[in-house]
C-alpha atoms as a PDB file:
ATOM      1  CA  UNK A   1     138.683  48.438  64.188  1.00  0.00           C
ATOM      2  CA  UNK A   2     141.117  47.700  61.479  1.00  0.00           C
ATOM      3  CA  UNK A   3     143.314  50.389  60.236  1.00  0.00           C
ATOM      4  CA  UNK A   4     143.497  51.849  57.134  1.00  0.00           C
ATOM      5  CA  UNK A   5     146.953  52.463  54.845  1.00  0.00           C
ATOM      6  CA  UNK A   6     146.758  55.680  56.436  1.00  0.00           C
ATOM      7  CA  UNK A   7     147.048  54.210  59.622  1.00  0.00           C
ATOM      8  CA  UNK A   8     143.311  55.816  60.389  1.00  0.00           C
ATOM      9  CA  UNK A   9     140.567  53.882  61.282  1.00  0.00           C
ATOM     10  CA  UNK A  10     138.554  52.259  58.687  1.00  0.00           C
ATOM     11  CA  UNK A  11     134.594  53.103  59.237  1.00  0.00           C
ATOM     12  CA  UNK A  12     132.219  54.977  60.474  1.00  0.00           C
ATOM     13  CA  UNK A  13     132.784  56.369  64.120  1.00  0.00           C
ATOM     14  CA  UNK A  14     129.674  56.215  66.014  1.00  0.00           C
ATOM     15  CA  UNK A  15     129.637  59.562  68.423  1.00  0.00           C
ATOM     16  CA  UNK A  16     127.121  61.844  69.827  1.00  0.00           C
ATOM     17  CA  UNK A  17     125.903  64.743  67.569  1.00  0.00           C
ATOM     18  CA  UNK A  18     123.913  66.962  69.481  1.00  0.00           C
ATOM     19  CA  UNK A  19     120.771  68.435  66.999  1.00  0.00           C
ATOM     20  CA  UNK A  20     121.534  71.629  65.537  1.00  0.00           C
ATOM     21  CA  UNK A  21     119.248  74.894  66.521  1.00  0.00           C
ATOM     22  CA  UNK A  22     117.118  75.717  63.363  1.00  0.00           C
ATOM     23  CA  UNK A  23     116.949  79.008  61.478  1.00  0.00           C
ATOM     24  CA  UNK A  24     114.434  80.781  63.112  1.00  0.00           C
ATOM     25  CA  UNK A  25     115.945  80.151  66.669  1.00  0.00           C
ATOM     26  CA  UNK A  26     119.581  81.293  65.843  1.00  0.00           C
ATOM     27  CA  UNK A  27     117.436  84.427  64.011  1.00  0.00           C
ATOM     28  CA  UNK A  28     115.784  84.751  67.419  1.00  0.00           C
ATOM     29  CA  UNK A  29     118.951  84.351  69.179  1.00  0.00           C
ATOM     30  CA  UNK A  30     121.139  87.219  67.388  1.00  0.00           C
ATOM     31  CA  UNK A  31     117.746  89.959  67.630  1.00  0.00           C
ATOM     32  CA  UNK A  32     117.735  88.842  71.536  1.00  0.00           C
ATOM     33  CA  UNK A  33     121.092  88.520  72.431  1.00  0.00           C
ATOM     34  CA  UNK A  34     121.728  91.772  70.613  1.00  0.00           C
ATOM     35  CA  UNK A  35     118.993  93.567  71.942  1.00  0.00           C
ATOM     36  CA  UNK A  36     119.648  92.685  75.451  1.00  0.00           C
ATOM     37  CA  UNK A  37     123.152  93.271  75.314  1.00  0.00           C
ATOM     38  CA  UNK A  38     123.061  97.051  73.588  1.00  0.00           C
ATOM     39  CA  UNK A  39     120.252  97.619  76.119  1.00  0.00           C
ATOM     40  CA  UNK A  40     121.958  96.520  78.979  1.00  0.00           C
ATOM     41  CA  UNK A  41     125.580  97.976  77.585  1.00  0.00           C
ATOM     42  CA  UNK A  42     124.182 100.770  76.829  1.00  0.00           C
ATOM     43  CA  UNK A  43     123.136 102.043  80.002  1.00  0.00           C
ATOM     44  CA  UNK A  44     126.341 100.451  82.296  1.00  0.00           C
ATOM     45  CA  UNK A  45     127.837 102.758  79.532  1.00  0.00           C
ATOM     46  CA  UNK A  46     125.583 105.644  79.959  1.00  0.00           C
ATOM     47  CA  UNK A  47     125.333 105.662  83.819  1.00  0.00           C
ATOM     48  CA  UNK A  48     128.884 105.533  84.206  1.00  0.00           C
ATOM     49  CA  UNK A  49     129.902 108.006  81.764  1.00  0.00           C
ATOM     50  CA  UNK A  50     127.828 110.282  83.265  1.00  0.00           C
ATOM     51  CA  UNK A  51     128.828 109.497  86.834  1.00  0.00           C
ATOM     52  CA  UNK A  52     132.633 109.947  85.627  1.00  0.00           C
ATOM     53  CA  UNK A  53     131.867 113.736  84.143  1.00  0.00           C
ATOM     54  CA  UNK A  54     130.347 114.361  87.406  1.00  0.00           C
ATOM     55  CA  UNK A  55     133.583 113.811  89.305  1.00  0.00           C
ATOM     56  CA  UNK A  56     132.783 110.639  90.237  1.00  0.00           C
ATOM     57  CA  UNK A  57     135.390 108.120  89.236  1.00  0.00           C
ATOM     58  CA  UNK A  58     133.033 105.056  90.819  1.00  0.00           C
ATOM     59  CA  UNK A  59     131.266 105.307  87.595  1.00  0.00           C
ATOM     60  CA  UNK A  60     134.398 103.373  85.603  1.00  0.00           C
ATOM     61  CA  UNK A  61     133.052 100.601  87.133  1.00  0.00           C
ATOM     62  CA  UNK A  62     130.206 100.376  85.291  1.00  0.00           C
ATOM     63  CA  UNK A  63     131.899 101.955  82.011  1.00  0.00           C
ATOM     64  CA  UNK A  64     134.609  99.286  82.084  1.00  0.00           C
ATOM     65  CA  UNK A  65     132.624  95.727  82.299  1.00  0.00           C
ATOM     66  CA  UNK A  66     130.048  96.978  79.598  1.00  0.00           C
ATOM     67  CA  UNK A  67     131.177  95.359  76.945  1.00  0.00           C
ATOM     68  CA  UNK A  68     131.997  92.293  78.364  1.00  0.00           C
ATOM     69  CA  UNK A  69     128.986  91.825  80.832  1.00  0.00           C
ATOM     70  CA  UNK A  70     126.788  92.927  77.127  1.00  0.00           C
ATOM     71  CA  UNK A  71     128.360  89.798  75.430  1.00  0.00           C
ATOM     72  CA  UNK A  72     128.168  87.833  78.234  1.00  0.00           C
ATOM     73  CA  UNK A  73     124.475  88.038  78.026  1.00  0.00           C
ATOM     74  CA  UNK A  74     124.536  86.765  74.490  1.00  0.00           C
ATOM     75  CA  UNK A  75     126.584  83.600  75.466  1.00  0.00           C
ATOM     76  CA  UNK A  76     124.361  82.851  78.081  1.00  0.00           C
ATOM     77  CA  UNK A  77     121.459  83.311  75.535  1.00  0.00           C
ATOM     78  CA  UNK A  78     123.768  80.951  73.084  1.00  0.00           C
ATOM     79  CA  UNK A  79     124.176  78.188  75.478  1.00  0.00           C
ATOM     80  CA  UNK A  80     120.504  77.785  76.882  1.00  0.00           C
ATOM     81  CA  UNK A  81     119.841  77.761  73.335  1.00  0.00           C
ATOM     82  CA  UNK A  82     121.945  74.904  72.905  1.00  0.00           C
ATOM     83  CA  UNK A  83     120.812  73.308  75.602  1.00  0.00           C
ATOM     84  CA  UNK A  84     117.221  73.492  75.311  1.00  0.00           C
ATOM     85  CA  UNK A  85     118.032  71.320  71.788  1.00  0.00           C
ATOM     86  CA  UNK A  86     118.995  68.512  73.598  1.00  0.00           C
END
């Protein structure tokens, strides 16, 4: 390819462009993931709380992860997403 007086190559780069999700799936995608994850947050967060005022201290392991494991859902959601475009 012949450079440029940039020294960048002149042209068009042929790559691979993987087709973008449309509206109504990332719409779909942020009511799921975010339903899913409060749902599934919400009661690691409620069990455990309520395990921990009980006297039981196994319970921070559920009220720890929530928030993670709650987003994790949603970029699992994100990348099947993705992947169903191809």
């Amino acid at each position: 390819m012949p450079l440029g007086p940039d020294g960048l190559a002149e042209g068009r780069t042929r790559g691979y462009l993987a087709p973008m999700p449309n509206r109504a799936d990332i719409l779909v995608l942020g009511l799921t993931a975010g339903t899913v994850g409060s749902l599934v947050g919400g009661l690691m967060l409620g069990i455990g709380l309520g395990l921990v005022t009980q006297g039981a201290h196994i319970g921070w392991l559920l009220v720890l992860p929530a928030a993670p494991v709650s987003g994790a859902l949603g970029y699992i959601l994100a990348r099947r997403l993705v992947n169903q475009q191809d």
